[in-house]
N, C-alpha and C. Protein backbone atom coordinates (compact mmCIF):
# COMPACT_ATOMS: atom_id res chain seq x y z
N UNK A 1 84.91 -116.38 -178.17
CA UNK A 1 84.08 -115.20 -178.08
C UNK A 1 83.44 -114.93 -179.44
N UNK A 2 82.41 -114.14 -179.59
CA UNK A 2 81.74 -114.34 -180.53
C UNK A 2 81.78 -112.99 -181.35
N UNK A 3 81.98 -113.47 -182.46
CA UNK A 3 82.37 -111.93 -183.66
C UNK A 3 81.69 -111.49 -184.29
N UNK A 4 81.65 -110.70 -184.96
CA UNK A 4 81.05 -109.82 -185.50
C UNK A 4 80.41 -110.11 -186.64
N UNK A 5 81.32 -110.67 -187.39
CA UNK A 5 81.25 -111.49 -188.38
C UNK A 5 80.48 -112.66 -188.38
N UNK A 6 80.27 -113.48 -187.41
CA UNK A 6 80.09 -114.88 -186.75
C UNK A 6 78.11 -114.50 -186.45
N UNK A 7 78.16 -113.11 -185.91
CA UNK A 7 76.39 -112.36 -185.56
C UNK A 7 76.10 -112.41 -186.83
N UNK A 8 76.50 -111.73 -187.49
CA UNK A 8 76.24 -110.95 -189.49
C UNK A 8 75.90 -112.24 -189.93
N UNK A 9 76.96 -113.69 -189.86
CA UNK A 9 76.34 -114.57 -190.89
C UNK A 9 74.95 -115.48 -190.17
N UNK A 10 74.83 -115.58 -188.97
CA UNK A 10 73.79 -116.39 -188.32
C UNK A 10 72.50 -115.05 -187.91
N UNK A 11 72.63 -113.99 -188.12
CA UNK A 11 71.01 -112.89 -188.43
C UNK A 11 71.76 -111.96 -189.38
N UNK A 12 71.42 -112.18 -190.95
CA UNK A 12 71.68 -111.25 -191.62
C UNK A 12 70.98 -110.19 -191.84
N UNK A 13 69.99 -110.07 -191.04
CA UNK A 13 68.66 -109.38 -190.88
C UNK A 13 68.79 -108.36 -190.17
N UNK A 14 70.07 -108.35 -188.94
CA UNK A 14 69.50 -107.51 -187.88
C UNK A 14 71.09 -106.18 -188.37
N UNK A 15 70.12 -105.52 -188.37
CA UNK A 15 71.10 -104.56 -189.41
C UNK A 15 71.98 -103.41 -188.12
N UNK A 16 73.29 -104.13 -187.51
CA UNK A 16 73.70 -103.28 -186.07
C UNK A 16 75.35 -103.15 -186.69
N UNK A 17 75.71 -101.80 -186.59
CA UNK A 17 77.01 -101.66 -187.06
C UNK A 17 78.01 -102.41 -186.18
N UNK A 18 79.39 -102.45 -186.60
CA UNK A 18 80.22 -103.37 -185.87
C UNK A 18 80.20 -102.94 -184.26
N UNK A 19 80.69 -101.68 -184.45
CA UNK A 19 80.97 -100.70 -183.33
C UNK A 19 79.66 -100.66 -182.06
N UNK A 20 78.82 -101.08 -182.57
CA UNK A 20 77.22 -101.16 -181.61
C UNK A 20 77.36 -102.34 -181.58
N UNK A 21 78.17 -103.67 -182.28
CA UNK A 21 77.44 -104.76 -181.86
C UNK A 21 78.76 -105.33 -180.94
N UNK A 22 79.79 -104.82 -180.84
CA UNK A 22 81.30 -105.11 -180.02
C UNK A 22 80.97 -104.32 -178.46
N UNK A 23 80.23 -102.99 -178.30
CA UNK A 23 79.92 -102.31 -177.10
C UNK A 23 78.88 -103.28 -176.58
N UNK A 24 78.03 -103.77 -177.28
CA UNK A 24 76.80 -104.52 -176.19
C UNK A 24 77.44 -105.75 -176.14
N UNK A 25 78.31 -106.05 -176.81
CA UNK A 25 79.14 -107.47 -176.21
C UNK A 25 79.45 -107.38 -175.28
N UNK A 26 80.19 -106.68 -175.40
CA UNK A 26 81.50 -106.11 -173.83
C UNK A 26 80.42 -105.99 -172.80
N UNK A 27 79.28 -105.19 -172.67
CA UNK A 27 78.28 -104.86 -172.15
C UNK A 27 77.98 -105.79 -171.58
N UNK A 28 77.30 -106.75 -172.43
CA UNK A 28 76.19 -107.82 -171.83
C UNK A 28 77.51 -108.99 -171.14
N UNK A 29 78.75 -109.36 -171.88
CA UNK A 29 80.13 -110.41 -170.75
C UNK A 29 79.87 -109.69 -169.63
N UNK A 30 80.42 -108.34 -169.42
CA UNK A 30 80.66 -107.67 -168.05
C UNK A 30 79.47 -107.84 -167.29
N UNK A 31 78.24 -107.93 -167.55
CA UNK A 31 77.49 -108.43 -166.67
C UNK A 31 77.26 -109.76 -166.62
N UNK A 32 77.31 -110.31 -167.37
CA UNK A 32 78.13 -111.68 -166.88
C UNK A 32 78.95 -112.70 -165.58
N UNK A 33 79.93 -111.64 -166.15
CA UNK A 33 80.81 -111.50 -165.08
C UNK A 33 80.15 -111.36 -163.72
N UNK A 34 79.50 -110.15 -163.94
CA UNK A 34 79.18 -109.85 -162.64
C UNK A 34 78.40 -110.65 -161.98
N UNK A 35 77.20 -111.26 -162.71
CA UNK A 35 75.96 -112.09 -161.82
C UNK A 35 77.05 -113.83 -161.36
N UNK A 36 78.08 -113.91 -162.22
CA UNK A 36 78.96 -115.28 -161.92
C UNK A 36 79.53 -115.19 -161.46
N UNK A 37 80.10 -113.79 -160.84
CA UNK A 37 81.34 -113.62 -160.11
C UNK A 37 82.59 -114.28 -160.49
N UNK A 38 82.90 -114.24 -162.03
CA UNK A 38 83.76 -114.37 -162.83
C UNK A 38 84.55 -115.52 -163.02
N UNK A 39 83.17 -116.37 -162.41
CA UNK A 39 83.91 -118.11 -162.23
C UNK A 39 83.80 -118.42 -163.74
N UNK A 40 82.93 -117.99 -164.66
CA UNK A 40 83.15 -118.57 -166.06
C UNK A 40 84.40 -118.89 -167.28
N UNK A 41 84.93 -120.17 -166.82
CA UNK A 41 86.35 -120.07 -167.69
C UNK A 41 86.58 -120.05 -169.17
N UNK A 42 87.57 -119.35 -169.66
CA UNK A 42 87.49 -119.32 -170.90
C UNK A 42 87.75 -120.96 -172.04
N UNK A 43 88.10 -121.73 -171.43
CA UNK A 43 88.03 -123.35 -172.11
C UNK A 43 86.71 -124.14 -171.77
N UNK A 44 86.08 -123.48 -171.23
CA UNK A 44 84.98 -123.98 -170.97
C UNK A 44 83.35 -123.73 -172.08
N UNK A 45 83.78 -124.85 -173.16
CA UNK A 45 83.18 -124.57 -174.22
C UNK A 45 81.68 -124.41 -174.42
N UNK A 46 81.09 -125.33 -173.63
CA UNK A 46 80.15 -125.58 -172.82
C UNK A 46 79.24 -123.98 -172.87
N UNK A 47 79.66 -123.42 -171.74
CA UNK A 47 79.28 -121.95 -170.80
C UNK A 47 79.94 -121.02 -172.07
N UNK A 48 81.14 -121.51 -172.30
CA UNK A 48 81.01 -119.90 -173.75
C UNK A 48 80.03 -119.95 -175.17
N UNK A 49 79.43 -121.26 -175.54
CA UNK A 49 78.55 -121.05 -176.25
C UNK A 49 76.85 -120.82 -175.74
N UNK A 50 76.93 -120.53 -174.19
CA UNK A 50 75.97 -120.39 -174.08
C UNK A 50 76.05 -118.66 -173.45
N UNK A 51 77.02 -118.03 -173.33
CA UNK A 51 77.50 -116.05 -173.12
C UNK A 51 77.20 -116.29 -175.00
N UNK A 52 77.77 -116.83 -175.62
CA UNK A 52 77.21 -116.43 -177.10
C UNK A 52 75.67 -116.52 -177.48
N UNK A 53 75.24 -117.34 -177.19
CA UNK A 53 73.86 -117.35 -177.32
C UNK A 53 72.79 -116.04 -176.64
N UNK A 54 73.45 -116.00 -175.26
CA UNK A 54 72.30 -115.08 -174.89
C UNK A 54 72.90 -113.30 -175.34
N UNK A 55 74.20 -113.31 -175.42
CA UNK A 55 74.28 -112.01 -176.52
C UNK A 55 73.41 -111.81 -177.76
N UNK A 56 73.69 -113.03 -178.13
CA UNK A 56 73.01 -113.18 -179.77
C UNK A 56 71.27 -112.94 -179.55
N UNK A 57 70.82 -113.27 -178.41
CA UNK A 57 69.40 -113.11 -178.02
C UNK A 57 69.14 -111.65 -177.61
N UNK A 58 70.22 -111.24 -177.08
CA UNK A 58 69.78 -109.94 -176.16
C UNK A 58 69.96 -109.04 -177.46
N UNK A 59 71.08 -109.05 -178.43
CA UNK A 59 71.55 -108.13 -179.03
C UNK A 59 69.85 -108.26 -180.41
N UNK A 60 68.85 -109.45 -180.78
CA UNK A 60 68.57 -109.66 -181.17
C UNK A 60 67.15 -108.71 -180.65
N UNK A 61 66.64 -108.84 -179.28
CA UNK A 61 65.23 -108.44 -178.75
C UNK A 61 65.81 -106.39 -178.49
N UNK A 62 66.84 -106.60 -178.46
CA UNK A 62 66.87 -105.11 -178.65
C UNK A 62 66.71 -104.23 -179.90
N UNK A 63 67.07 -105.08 -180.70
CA UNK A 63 66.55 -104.91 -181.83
C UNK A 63 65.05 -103.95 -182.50
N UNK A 64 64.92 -105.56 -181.88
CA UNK A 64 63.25 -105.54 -182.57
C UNK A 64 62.20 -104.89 -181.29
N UNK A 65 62.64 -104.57 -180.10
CA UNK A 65 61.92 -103.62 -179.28
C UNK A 65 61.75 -102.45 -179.38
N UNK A 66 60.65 -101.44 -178.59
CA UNK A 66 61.06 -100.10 -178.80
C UNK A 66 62.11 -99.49 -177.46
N UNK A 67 62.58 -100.36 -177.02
CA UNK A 67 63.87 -99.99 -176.10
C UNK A 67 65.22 -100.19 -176.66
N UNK A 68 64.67 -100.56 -177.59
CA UNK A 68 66.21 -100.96 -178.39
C UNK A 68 66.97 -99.93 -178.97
N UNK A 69 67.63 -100.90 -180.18
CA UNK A 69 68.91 -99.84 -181.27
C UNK A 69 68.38 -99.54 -181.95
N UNK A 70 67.08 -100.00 -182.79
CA UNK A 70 66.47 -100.25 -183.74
C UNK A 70 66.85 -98.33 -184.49
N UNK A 71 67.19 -97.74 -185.89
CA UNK A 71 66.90 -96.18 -185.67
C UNK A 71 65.53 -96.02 -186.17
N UNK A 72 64.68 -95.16 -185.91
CA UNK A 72 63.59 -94.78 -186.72
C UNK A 72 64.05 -93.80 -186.83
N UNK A 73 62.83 -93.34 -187.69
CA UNK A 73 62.90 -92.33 -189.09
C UNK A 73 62.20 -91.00 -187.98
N UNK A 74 60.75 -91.62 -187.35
CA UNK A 74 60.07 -90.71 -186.44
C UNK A 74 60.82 -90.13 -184.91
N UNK A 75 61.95 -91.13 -184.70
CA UNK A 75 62.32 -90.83 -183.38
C UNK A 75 62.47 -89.55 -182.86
N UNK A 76 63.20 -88.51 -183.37
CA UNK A 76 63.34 -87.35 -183.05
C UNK A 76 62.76 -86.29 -183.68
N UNK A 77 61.46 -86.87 -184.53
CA UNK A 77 60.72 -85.89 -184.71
C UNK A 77 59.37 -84.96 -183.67
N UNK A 78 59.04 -84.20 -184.36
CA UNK A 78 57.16 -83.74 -183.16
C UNK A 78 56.36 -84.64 -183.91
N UNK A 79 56.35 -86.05 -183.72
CA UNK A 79 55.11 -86.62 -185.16
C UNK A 79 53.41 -86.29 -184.30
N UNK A 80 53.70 -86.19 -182.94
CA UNK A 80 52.74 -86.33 -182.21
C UNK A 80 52.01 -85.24 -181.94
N UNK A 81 51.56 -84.18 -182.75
CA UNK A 81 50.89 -82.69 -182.46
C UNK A 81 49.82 -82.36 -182.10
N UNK A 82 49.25 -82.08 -180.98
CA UNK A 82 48.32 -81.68 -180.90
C UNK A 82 47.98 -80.06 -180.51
N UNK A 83 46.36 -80.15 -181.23
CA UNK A 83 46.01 -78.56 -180.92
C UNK A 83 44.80 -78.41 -180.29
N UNK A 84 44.30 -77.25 -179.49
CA UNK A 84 43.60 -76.99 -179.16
C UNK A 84 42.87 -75.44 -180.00
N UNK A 85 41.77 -75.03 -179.68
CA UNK A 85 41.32 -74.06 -179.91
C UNK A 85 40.16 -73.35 -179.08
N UNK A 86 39.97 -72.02 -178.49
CA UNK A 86 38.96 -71.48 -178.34
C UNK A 86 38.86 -70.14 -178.93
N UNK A 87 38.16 -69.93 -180.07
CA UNK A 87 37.81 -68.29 -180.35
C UNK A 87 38.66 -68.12 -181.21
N UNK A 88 39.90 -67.24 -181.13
CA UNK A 88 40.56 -66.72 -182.16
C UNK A 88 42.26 -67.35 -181.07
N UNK A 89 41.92 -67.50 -180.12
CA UNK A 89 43.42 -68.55 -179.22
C UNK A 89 43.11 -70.03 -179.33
N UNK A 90 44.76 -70.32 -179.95
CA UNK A 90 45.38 -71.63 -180.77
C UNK A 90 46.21 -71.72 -179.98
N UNK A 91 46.42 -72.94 -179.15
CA UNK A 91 47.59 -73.58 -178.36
C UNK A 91 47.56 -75.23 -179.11
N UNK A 92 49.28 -75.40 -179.39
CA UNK A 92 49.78 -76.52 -180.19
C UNK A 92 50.80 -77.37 -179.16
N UNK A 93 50.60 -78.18 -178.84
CA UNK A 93 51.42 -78.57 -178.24
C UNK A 93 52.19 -80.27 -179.06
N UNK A 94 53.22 -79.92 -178.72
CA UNK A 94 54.12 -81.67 -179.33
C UNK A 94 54.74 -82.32 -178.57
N UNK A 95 54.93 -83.34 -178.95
CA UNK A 95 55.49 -84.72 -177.83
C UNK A 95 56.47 -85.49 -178.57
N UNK A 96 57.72 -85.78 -178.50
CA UNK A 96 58.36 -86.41 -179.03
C UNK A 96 57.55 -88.36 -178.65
N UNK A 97 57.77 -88.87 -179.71
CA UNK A 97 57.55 -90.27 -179.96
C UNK A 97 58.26 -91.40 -179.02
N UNK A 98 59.07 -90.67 -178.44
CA UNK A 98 60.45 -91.43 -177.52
C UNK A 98 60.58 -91.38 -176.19
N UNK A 99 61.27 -92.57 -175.74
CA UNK A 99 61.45 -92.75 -174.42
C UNK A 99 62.88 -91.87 -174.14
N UNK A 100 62.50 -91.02 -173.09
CA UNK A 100 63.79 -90.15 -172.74
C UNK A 100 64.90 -91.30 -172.26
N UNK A 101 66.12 -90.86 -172.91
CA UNK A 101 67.14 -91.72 -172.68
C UNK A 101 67.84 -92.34 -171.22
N UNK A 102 67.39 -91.77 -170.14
CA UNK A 102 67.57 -92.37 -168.69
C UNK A 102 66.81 -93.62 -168.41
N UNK A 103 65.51 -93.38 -168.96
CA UNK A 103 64.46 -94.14 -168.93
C UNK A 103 64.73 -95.61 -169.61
N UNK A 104 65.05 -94.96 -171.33
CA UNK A 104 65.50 -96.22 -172.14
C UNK A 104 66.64 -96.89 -171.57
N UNK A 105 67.62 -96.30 -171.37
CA UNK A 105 68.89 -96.89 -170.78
C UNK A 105 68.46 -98.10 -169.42
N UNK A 106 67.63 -97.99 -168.79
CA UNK A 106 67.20 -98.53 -167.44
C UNK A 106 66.40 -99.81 -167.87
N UNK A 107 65.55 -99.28 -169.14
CA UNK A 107 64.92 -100.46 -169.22
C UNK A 107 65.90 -101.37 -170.60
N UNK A 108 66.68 -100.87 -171.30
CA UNK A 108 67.84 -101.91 -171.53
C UNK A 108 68.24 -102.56 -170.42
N UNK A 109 68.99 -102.09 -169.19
CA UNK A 109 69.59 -102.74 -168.56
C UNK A 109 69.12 -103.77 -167.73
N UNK A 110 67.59 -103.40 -167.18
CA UNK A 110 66.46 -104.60 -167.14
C UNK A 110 66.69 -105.40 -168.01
N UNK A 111 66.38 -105.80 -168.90
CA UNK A 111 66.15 -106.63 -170.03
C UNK A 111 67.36 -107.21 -169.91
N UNK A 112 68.76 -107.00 -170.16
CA UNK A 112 69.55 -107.51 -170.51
C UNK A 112 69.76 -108.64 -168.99
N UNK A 113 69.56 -107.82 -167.84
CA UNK A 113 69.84 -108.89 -167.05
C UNK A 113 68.77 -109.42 -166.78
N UNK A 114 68.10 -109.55 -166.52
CA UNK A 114 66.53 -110.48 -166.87
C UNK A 114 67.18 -111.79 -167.76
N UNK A 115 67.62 -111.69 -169.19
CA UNK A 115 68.03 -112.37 -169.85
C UNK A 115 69.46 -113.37 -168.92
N UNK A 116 70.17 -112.68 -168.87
CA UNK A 116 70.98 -113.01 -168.33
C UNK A 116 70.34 -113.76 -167.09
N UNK A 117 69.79 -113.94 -166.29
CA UNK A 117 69.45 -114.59 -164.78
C UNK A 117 68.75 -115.74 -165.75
N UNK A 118 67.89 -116.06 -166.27
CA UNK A 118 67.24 -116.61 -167.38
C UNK A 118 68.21 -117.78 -168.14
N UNK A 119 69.49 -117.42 -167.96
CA UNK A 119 70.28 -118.23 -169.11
C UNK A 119 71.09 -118.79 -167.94
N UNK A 120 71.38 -118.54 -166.61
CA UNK A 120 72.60 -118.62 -165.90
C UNK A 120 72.17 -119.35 -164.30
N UNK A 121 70.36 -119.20 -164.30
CA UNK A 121 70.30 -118.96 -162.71
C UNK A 121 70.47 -120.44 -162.13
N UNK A 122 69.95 -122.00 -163.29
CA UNK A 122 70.28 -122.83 -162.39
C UNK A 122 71.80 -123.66 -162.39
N UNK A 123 72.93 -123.01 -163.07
CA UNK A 123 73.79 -123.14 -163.19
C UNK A 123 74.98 -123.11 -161.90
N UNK A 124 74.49 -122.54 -161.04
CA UNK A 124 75.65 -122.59 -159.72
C UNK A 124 76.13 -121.67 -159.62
N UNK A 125 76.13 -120.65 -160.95
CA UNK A 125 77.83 -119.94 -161.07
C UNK A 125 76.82 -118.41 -160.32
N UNK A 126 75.90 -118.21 -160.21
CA UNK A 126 75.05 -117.14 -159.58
C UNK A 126 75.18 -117.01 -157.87
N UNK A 127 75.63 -118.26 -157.49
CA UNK A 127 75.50 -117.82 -156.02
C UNK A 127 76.93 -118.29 -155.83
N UNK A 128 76.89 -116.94 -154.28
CA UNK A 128 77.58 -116.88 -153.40
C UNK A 128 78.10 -116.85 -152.14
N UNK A 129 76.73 -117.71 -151.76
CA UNK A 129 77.15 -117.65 -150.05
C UNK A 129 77.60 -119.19 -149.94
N UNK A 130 77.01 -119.80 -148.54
CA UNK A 130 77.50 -120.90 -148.30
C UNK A 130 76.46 -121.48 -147.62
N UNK A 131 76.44 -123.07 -147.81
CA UNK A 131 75.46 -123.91 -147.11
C UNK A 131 76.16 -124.59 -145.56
N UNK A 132 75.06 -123.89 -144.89
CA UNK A 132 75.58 -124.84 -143.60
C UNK A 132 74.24 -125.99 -143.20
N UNK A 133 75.02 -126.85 -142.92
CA UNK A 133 74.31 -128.09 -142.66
C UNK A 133 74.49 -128.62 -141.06
């Protein structure tokens, strides 16, 4: 499984505290799990350097998206103000810069499995029914 330590020295760039980069681990295996229906074995060196890879990808495009971890400086500010005027009446209105968090959360979870189907789909371990012949 892939550490923390192991992310830090192969993108020293992508600046994600331990604690954020161990939750989207857990995160992105458990769905894993789920699209393989948990056939992926753990000696199977093969398939675990490739759950490392597409963490290391997912944890990487979240990053650098605006759906991501990334923090800005503007996020929770009004940077966006606008005003109107007629006569001596002034109406101001502001907009936060950000995707409301239901929204962001949804389109993380897109993304991540997108990625995931992407890394896994012609592998076998995705389906579950049966062939009749």
């Amino acid at each position: 499984m892939l550490t923390y330590k192991e992310f830090n020295d192969k993108y020293p760039e992508i600046d994600v505290s331990e604690g954020i980069f161990y939750s989207l681990n857990r995160r992105i295996r458990t769905r894993i799990d789920f699209f393989t229906f948990e056939r992926i074995k753990d000696d199977d060196v093969r398939l675990q350097k490739r759950i490392d890879d597409v963490v290391c990808d997912i944890i990487c495009e979240l990053y650098f998206s605006d759906i991501g971890i990334k923090k800005e400086k503007e996020g929770n500010s009004l940077s966006n103000i606008k005003s109107e005027s007629v006569g001596e009446y002034r109406v101001e209105y502001g907009s936060k810069n950000e995707l409301d968090t239901d929204k962001k959360i949804n389109l993380q979870d897109r993304l991540i499995d997108d990625r995931i189907r992407e890394a896994f789909i012609h592998t076998g371990l995705m389906f579950r029914g049966y062939y009749e012949n």
